[in-house]
N, C-alpha and C. Protein backbone atom coordinates (compact mmCIF):
# COMPACT_ATOMS: atom_id res chain seq x y z
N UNK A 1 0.85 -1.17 0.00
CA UNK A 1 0.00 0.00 0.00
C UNK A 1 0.90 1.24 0.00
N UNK A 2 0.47 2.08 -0.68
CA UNK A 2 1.39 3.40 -1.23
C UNK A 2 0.88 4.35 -0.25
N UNK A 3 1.39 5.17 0.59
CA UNK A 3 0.92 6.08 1.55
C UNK A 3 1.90 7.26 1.41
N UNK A 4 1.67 8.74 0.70
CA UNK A 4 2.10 10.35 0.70
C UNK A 4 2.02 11.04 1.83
N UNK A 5 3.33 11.34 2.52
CA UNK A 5 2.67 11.93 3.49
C UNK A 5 2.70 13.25 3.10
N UNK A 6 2.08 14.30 3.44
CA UNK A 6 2.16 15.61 3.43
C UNK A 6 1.93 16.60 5.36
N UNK A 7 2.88 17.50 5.34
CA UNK A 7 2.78 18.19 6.23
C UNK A 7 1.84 19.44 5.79
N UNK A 8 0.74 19.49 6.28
CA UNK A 8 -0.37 20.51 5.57
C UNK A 8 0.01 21.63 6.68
N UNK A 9 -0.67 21.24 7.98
CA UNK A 9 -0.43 23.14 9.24
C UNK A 9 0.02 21.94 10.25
N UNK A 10 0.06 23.39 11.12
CA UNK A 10 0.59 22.44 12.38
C UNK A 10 -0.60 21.66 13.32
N UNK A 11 -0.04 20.55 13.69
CA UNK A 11 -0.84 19.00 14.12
C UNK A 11 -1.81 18.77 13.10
N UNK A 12 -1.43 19.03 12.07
CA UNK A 12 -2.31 18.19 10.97
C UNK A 12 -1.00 17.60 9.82
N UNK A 13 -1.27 16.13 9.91
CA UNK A 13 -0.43 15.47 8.38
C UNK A 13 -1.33 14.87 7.34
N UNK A 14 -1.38 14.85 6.23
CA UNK A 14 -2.02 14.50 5.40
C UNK A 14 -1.80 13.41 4.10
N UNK A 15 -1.98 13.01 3.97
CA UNK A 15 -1.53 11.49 3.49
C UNK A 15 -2.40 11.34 1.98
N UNK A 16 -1.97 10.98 1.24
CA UNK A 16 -2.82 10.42 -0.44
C UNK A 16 -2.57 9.03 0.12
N UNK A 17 -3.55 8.04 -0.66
CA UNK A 17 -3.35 6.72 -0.74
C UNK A 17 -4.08 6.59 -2.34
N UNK A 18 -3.90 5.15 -2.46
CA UNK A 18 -4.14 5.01 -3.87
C UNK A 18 -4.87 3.86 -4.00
N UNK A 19 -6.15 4.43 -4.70
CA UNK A 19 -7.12 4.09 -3.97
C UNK A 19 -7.10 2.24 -4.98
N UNK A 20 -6.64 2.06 -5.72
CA UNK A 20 -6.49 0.97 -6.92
C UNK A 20 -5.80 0.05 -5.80
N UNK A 21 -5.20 0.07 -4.68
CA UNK A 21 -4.37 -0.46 -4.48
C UNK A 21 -5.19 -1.15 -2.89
N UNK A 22 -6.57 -0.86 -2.83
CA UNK A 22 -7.31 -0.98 -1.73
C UNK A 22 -8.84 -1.73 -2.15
N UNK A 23 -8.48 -2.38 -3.02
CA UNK A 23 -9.21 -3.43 -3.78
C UNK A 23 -9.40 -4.60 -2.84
N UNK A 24 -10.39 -4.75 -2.14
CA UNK A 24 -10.74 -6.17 -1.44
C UNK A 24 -10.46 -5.81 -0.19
N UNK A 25 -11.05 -7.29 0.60
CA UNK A 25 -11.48 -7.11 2.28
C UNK A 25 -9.72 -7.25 2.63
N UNK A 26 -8.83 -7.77 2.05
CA UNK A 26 -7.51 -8.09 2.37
C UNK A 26 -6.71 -7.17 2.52
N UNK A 27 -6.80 -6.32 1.56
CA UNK A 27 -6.46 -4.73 1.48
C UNK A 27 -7.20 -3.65 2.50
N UNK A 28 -8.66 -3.84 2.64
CA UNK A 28 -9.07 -3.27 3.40
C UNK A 28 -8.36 -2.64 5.12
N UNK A 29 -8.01 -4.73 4.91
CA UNK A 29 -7.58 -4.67 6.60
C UNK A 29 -6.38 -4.28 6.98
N UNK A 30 -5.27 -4.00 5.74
CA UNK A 30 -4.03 -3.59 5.92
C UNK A 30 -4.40 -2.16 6.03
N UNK A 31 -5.55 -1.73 5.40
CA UNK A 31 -5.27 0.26 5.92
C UNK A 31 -6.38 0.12 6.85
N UNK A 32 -7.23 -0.83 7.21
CA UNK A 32 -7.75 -0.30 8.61
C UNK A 32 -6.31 -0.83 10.04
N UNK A 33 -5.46 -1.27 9.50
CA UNK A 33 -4.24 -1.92 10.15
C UNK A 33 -3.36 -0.53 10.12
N UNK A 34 -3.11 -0.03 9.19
CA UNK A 34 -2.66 1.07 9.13
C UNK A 34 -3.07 2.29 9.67
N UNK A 35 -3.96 2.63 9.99
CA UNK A 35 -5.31 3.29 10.62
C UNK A 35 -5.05 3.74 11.84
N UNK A 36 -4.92 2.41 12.61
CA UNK A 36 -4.80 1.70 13.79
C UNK A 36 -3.27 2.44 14.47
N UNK A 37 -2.39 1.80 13.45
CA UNK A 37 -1.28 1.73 13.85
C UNK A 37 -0.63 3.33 14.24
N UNK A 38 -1.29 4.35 13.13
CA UNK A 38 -1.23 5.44 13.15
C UNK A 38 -1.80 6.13 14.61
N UNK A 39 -2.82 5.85 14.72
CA UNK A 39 -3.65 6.49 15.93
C UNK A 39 -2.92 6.02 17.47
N UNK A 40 -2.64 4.69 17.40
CA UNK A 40 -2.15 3.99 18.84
C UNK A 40 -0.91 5.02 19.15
N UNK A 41 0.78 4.68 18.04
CA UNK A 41 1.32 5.90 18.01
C UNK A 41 1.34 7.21 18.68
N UNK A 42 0.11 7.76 18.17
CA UNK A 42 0.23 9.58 18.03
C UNK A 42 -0.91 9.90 19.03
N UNK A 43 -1.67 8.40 19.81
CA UNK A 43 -2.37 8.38 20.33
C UNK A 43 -3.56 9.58 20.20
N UNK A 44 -4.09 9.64 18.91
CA UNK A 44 -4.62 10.79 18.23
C UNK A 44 -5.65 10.16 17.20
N UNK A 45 -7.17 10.99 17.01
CA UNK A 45 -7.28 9.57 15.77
C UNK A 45 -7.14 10.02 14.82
N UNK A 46 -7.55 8.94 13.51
CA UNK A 46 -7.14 8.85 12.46
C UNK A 46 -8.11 9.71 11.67
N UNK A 47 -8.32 9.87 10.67
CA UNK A 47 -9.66 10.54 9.73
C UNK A 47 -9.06 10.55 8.78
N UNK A 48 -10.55 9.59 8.05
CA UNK A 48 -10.13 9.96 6.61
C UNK A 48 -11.69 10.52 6.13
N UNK A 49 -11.14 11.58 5.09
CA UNK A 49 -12.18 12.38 4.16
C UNK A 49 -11.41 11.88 2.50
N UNK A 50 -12.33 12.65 2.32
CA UNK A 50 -12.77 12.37 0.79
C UNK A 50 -11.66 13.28 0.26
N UNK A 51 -11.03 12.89 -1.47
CA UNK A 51 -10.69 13.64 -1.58
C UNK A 51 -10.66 15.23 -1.91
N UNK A 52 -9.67 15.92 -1.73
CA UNK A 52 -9.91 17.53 -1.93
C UNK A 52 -10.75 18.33 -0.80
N UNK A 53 -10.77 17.42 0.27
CA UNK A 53 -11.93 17.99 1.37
C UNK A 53 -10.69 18.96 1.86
N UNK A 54 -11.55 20.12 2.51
CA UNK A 54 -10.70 21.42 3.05
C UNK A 54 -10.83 21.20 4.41
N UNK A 55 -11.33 20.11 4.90
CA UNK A 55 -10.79 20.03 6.00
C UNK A 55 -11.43 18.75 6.49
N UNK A 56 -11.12 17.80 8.02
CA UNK A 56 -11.85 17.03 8.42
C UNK A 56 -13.16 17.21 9.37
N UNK A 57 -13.91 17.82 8.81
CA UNK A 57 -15.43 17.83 9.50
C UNK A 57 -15.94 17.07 9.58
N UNK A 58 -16.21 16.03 7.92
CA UNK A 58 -17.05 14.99 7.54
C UNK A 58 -16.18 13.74 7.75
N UNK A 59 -15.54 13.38 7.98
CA UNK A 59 -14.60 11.84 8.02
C UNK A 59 -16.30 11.01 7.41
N UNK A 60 -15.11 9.67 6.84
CA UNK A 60 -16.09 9.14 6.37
C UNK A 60 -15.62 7.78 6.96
N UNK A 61 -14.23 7.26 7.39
CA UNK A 61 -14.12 6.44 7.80
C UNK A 61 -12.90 7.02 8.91
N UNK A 62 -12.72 6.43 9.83
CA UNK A 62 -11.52 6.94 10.90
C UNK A 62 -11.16 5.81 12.37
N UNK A 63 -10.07 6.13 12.46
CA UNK A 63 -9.03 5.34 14.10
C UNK A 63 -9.84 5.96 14.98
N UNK A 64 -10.93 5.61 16.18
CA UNK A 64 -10.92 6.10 17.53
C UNK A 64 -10.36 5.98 18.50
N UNK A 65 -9.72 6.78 19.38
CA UNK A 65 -8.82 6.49 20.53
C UNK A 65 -8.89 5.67 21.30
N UNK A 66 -10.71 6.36 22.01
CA UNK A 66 -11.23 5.30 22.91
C UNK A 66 -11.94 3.97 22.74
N UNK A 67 -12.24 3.64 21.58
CA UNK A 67 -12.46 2.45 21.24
C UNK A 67 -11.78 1.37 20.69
N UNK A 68 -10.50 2.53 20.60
CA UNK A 68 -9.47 1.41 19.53
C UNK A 68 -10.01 0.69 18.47
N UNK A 69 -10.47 1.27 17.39
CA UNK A 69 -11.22 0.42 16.56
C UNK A 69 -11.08 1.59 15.44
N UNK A 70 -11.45 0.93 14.06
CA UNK A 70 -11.46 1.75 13.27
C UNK A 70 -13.29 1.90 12.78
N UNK A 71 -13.73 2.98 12.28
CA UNK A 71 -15.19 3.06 12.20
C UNK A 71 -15.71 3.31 10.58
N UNK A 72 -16.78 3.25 10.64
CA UNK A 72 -17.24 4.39 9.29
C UNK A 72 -18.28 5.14 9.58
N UNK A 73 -18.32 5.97 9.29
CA UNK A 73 -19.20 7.14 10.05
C UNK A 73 -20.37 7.77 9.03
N UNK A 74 -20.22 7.78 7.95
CA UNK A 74 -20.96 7.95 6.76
C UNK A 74 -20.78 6.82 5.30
N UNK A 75 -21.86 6.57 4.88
CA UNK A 75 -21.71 5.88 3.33
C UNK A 75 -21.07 6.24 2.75
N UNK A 76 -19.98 5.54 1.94
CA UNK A 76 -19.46 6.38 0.91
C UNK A 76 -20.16 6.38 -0.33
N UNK A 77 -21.12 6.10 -0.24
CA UNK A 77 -21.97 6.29 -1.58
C UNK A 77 -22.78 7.66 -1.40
N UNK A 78 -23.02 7.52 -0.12
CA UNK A 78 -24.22 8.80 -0.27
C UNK A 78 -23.47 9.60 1.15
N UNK A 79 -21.95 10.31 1.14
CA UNK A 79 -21.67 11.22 2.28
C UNK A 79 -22.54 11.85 3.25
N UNK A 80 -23.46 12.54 2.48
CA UNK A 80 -24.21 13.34 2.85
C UNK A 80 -25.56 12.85 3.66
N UNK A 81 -25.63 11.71 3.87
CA UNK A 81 -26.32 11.22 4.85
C UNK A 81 -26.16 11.32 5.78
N UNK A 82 -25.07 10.69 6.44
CA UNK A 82 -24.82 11.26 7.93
C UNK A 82 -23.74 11.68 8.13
N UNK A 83 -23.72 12.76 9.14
CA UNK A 83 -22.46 13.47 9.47
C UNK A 83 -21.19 13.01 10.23
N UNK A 84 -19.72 13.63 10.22
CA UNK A 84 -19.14 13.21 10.88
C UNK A 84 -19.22 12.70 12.14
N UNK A 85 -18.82 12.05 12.93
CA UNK A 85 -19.03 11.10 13.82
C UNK A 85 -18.44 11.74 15.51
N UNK A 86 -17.77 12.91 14.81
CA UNK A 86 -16.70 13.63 16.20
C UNK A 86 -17.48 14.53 17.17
């Protein structure tokens, strides 16, 4: 799995992934593994938005601290159903 990091402001990093490369439940579990691994770390969670989002309001999938678990918080078919989860 291909992971960009980018330093966007301060306490925010920002990451591309690719999304061809996240094909199947096998793949899935290496970036919800990745997810994970990130958040335990920086003990911080994870969020992921969509791309080009200006910021994380909406996460659509993300690391929680206190649950240790990774979630999904909205469809990715239809975002706009329900809101971020924070």
């Amino acid at each position: 799995m291909t992971a960009i990091f980018r330093p966007f402001a301060a306490g925010q990093l920002d990451c591309d992934m690719r999304l061809r490369e996240l094909q199947g439940q096998e793949r899935l579990d290496v970036l919800c593994g990745f997810l994970c691994a990130i958040g335990r770390a920086l003990r911080k969670p994870v969020l992921m938005t969509w791309e080009g989002a200006s910021n994380a309001a909406h996460p659509f999938l993300g690391y929680r601290v206190e649950s240790d678990e990774v979630a999904l918080f909205a469809d990715p078919l239809q975002p706009w159903v329900a809101p971020g989860a924070w």
